[in-house]
C-alpha atoms as a PDB file:
ATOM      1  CA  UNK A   1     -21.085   4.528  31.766  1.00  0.00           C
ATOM      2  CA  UNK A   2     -19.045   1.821  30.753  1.00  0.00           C
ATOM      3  CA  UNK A   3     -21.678  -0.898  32.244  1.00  0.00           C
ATOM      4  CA  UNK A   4     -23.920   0.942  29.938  1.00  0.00           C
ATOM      5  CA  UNK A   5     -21.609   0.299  26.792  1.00  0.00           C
ATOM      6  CA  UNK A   6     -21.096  -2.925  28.368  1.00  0.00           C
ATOM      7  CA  UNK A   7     -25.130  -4.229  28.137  1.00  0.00           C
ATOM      8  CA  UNK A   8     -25.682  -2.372  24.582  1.00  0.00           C
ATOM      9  CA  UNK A   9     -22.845  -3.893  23.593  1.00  0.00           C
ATOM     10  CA  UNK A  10     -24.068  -7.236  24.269  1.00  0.00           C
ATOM     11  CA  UNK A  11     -27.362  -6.609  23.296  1.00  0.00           C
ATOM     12  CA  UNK A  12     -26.164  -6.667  19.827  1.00  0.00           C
ATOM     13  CA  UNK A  13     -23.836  -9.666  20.042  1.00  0.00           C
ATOM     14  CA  UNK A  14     -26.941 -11.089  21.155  1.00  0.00           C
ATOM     15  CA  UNK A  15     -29.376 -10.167  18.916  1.00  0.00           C
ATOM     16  CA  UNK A  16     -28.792  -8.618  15.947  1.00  0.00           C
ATOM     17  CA  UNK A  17     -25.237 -10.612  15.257  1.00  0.00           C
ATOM     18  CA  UNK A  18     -26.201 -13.424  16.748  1.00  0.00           C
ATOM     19  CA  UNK A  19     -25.342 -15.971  14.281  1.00  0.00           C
ATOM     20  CA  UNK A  20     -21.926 -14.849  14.083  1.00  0.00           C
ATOM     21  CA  UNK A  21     -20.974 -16.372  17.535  1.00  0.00           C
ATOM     22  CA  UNK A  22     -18.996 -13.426  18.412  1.00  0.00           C
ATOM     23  CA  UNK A  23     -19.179 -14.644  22.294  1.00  0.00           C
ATOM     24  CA  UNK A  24     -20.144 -17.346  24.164  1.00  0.00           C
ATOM     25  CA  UNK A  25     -20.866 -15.127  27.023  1.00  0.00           C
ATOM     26  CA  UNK A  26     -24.365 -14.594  27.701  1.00  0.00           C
ATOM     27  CA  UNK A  27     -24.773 -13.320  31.104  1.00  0.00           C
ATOM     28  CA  UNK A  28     -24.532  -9.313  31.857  1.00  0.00           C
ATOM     29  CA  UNK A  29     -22.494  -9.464  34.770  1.00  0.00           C
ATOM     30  CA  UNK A  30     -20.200 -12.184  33.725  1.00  0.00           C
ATOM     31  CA  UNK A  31     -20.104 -10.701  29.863  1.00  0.00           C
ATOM     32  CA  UNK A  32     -18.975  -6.903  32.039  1.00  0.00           C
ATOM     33  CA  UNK A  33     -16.511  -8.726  33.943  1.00  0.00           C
ATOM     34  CA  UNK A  34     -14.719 -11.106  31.028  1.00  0.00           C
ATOM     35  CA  UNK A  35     -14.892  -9.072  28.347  1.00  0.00           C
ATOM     36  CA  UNK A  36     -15.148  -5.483  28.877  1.00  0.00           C
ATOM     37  CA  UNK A  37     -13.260  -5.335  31.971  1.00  0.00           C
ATOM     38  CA  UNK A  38     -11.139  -7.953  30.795  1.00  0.00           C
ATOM     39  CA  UNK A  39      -9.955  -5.641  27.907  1.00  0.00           C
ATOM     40  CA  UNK A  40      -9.441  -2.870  29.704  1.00  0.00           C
ATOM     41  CA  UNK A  41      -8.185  -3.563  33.235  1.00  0.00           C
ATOM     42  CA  UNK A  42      -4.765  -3.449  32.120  1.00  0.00           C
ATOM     43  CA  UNK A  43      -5.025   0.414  31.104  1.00  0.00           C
ATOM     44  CA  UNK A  44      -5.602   0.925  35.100  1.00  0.00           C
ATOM     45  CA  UNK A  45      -3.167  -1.227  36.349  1.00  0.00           C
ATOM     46  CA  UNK A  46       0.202  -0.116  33.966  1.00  0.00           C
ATOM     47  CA  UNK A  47       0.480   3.609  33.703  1.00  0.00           C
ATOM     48  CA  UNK A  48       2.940   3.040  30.624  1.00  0.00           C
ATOM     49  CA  UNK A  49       0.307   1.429  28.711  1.00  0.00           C
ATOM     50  CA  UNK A  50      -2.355   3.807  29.394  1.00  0.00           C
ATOM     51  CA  UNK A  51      -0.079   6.431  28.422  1.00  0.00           C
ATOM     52  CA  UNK A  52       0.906   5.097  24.906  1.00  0.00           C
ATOM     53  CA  UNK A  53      -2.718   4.638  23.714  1.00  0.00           C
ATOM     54  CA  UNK A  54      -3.217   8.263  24.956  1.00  0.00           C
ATOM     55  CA  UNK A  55      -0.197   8.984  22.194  1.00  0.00           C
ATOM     56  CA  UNK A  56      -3.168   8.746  19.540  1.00  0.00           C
ATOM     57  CA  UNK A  57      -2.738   5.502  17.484  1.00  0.00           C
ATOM     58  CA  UNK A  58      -3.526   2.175  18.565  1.00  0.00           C
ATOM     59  CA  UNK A  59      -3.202  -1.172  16.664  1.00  0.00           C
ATOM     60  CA  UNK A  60      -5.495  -4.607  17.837  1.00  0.00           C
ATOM     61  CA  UNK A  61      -4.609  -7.623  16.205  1.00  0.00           C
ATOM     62  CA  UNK A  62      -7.191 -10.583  16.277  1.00  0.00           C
ATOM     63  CA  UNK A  63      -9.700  -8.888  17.566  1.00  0.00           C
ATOM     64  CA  UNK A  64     -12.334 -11.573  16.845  1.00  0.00           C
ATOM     65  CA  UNK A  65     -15.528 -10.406  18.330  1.00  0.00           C
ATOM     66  CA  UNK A  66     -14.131  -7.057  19.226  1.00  0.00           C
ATOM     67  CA  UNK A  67     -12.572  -7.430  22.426  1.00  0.00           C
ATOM     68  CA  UNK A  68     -10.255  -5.590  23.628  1.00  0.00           C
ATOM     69  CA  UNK A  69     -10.847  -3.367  20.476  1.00  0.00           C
ATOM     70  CA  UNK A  70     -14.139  -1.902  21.200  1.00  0.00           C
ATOM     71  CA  UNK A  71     -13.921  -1.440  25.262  1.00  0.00           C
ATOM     72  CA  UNK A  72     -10.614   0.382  24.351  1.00  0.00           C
ATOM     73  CA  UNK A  73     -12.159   2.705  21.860  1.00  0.00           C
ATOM     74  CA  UNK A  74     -14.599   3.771  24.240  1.00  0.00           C
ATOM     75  CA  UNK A  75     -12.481   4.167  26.736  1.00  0.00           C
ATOM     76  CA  UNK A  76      -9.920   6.498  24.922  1.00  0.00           C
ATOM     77  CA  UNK A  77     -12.144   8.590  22.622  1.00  0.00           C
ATOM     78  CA  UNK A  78      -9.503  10.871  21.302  1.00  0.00           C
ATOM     79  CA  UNK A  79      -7.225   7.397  20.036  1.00  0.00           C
ATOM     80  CA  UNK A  80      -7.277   6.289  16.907  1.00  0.00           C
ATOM     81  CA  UNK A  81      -7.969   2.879  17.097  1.00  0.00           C
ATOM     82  CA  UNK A  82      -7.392   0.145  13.746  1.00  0.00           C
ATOM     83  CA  UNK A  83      -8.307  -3.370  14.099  1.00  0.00           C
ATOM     84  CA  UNK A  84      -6.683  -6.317  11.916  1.00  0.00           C
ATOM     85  CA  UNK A  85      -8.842  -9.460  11.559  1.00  0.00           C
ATOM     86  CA  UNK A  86      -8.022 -12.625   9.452  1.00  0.00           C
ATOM     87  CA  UNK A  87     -11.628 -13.307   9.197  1.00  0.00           C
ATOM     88  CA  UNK A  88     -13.640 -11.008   6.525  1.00  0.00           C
ATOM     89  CA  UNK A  89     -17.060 -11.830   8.394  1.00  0.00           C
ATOM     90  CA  UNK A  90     -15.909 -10.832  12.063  1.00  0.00           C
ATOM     91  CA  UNK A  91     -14.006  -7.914  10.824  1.00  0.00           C
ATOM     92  CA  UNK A  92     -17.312  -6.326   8.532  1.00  0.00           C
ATOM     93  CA  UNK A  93     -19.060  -7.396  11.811  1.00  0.00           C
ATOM     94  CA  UNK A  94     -16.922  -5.529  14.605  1.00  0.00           C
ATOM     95  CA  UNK A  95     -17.333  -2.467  12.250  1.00  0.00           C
ATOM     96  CA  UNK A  96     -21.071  -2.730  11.953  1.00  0.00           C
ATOM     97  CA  UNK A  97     -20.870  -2.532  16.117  1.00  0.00           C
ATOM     98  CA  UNK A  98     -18.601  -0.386  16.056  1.00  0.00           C
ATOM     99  CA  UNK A  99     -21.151   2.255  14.128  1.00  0.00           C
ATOM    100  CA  UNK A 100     -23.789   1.193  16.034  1.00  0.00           C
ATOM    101  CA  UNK A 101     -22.375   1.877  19.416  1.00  0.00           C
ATOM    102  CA  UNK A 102     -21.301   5.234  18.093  1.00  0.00           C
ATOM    103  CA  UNK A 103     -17.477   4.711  18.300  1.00  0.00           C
ATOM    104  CA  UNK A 104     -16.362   7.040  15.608  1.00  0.00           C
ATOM    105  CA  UNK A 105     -12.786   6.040  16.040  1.00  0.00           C
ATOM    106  CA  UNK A 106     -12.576   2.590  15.079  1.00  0.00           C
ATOM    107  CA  UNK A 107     -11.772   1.314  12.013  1.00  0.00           C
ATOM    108  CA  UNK A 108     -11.569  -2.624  10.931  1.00  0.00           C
ATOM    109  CA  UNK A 109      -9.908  -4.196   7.985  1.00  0.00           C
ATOM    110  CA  UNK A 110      -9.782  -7.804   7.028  1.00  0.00           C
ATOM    111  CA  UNK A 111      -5.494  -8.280   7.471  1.00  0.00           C
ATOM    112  CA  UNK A 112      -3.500 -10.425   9.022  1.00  0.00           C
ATOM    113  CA  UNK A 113      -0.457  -8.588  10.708  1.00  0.00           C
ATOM    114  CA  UNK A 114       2.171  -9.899   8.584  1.00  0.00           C
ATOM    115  CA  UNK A 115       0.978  -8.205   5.692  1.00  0.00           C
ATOM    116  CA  UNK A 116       1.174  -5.109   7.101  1.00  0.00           C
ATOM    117  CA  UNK A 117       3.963  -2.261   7.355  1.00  0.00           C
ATOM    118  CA  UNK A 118       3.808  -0.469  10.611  1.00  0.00           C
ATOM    119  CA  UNK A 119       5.427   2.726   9.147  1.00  0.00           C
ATOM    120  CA  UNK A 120       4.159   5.027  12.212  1.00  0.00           C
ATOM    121  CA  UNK A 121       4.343   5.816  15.657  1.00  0.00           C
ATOM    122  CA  UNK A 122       1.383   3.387  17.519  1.00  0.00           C
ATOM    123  CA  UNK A 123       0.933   0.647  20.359  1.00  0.00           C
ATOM    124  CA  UNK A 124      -0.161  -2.536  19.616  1.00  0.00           C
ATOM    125  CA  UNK A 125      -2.448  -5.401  21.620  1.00  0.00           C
ATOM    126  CA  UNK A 126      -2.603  -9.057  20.933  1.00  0.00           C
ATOM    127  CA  UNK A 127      -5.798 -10.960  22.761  1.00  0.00           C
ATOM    128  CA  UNK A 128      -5.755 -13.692  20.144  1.00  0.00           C
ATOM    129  CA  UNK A 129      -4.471 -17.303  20.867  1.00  0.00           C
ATOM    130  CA  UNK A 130      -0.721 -17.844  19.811  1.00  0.00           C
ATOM    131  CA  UNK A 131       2.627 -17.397  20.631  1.00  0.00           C
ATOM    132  CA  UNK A 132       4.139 -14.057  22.068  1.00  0.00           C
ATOM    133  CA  UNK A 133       7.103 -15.183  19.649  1.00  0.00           C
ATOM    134  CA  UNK A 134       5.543 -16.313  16.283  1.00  0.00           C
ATOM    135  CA  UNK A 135       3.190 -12.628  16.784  1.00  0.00           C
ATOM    136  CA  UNK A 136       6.464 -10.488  17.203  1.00  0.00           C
ATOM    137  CA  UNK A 137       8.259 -12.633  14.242  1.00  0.00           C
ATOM    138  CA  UNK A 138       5.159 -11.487  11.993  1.00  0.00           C
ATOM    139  CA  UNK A 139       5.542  -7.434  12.582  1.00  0.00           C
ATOM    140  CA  UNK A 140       6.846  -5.544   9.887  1.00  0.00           C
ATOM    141  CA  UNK A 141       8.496  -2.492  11.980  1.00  0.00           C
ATOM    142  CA  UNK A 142       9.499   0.802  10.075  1.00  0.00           C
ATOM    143  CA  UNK A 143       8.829   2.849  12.917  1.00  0.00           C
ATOM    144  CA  UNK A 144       8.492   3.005  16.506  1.00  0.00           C
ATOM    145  CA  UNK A 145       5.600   0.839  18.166  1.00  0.00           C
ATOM    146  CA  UNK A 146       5.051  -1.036  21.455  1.00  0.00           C
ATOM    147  CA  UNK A 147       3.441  -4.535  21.694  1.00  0.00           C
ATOM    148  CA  UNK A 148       0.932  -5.917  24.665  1.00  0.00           C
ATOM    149  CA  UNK A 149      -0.092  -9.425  25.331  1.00  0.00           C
ATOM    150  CA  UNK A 150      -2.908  -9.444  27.521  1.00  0.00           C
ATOM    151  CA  UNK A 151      -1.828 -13.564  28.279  1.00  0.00           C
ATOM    152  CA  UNK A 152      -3.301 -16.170  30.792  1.00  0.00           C
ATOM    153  CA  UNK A 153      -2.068 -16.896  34.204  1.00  0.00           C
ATOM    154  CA  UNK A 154      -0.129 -20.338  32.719  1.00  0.00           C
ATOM    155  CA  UNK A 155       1.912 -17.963  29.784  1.00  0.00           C
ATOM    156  CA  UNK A 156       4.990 -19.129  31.113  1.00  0.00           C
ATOM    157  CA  UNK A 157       4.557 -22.735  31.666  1.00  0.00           C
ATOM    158  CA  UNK A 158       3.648 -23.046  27.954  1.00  0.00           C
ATOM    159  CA  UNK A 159       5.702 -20.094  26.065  1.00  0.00           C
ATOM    160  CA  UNK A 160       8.246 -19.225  28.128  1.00  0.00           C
ATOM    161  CA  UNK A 161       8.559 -15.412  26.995  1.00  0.00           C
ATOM    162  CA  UNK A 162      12.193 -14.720  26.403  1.00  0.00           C
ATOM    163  CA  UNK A 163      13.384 -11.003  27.531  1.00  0.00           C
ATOM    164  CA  UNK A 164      14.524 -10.342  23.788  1.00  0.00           C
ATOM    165  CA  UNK A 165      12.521 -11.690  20.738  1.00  0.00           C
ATOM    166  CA  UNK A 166      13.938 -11.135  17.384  1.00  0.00           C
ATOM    167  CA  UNK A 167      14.210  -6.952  16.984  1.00  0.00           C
ATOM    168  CA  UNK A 168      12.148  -6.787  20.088  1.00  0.00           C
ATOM    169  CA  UNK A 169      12.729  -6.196  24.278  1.00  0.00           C
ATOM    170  CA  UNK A 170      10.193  -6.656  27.311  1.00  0.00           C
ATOM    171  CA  UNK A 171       9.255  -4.444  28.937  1.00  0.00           C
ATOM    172  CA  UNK A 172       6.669  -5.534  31.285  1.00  0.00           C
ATOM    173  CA  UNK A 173       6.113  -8.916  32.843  1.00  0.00           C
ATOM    174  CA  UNK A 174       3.485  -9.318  35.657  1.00  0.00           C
ATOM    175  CA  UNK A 175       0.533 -11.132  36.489  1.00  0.00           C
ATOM    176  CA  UNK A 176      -2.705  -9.643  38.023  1.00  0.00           C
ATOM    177  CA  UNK A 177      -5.966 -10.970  39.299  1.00  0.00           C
ATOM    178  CA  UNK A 178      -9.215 -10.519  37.581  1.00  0.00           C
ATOM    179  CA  UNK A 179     -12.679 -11.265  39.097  1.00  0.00           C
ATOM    180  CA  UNK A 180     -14.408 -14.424  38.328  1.00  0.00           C
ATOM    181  CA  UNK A 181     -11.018 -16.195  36.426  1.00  0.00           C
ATOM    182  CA  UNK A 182      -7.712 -17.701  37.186  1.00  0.00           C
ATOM    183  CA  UNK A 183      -6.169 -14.439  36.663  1.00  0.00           C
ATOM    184  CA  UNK A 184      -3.845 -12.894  33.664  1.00  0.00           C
ATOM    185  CA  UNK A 185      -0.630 -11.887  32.566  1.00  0.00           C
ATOM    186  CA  UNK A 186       0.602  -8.710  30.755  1.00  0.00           C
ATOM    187  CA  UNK A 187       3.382  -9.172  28.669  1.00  0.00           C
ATOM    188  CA  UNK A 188       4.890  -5.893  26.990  1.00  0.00           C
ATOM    189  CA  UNK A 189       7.805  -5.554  24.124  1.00  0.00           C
ATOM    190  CA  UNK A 190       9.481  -2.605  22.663  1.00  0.00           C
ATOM    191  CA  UNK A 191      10.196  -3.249  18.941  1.00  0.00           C
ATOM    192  CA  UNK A 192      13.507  -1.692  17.191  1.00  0.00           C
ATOM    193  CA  UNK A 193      13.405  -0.930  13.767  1.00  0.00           C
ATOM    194  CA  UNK A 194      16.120  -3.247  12.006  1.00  0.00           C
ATOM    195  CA  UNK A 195      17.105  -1.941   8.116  1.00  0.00           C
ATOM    196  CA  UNK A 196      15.688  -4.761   6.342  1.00  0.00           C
ATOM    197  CA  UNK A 197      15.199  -5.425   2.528  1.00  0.00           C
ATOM    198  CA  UNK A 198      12.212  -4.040   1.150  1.00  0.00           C
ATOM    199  CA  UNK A 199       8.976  -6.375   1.601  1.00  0.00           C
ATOM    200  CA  UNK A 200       6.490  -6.553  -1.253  1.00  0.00           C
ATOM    201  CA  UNK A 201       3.086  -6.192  -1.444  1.00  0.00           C
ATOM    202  CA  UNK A 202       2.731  -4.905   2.318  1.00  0.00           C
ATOM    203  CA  UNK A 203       0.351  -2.370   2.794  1.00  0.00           C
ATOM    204  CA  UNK A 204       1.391   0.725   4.470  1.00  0.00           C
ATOM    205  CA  UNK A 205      -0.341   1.476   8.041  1.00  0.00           C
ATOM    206  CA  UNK A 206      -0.613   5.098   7.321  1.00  0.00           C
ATOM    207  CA  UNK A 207      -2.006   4.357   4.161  1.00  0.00           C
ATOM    208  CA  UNK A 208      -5.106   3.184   6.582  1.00  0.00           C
ATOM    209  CA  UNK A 209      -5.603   5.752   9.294  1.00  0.00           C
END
């Protein structure tokens, strides 16, 4: 089934949102392998992680063309799953495919993180470029969450992930091979809610779902 998602999936990228760019990846196999399996190997592989997007609210941030966003969603059809893009175009985009593919529980919106109050329970995935540290720096915790990297096999060499980042503690730390690359690292924090000043102009999370 999910080589079936997989091929309509880029069928559209393809065709129908073609000019957009959304991937660069034009081969079945190699578009199954790098971006759907890709985005959701890690849900096999770390039983924590797997169970917290079973929890019912998940967060992606810089989801771009929709990856891990959209193999999640139709992986975990009972999750709520909200996607945060910095670009208006890719975000209207991901939720046109999104409808299309028939994944009822997805929802995009044209944010960037930092302008956002996470003021309920949910995990959260970052798949964009940048730095494990500026991310965390940029979450605006009022409740409980969970953050995963998915990271390349070189994360240390150039980041250097430090076991505690600002209100935030890892958790998980471990590379794991993937067909057809270099391999990958999964980085995972645990954010603590820290009494801050209020923030204005941040828009509430639940004020979204």
């Amino acid at each position: 089934m999910m080589k079936d998602f997989s091929e309509r999936f880029l069928k559209l990228l393809n065709e129908d949102f073609a000019t957009l760019n959304l991937t660069r990846i034009t081969d079945p196999e190699e578009f199954y392998q790098k971006q759907i399996i890709d985005s959701i190997e890690p849900t096999t592989l770390f039983e924590s992680f797997d169970n917290e997007i079973k929890k019912g609210l998940h967060l992606d941030i810089g989801f771009g063309g929709g990856f891990p966003l959209l193999p999640l969603a139709y992986k975990y059809p009972d999750t709520k799953f909200i996607g945060f893009e910095a670009r208006r175009k890719k975000s209207d985009a991901v939720n046109e495919i999104a409808s299309l593919l028939g994944l009822e529980n997805v929802k995009t919106y044209h944010h960037r993180i930092e302008t956002v109050e996470i003021d309920v329970p949910c995990s959260i995935s970052f798949k964009a470029v940048g730095k494990i540290q500026e991310f965390l720096k940029k979450i605006n915790l009022s409740s409980e969450a969970k953050v995963y990297f998915y990271k390349g096999p070189n994360v240390h060499e150039l980041e250097n992930p430090k076991e505690k980042i600002a209100n935030f503690r890892k958790l998980i730390d471990k590379p794991y091979g993937l067909s057809g690359t270099l391999g990958r690292t999964f980085i995972a924090y645990e954010g603590s809610i820290v009494p801050r000043g209020t923030k204005k102009n941040l828009v509430k999370l639940s004020e979204l779902l």
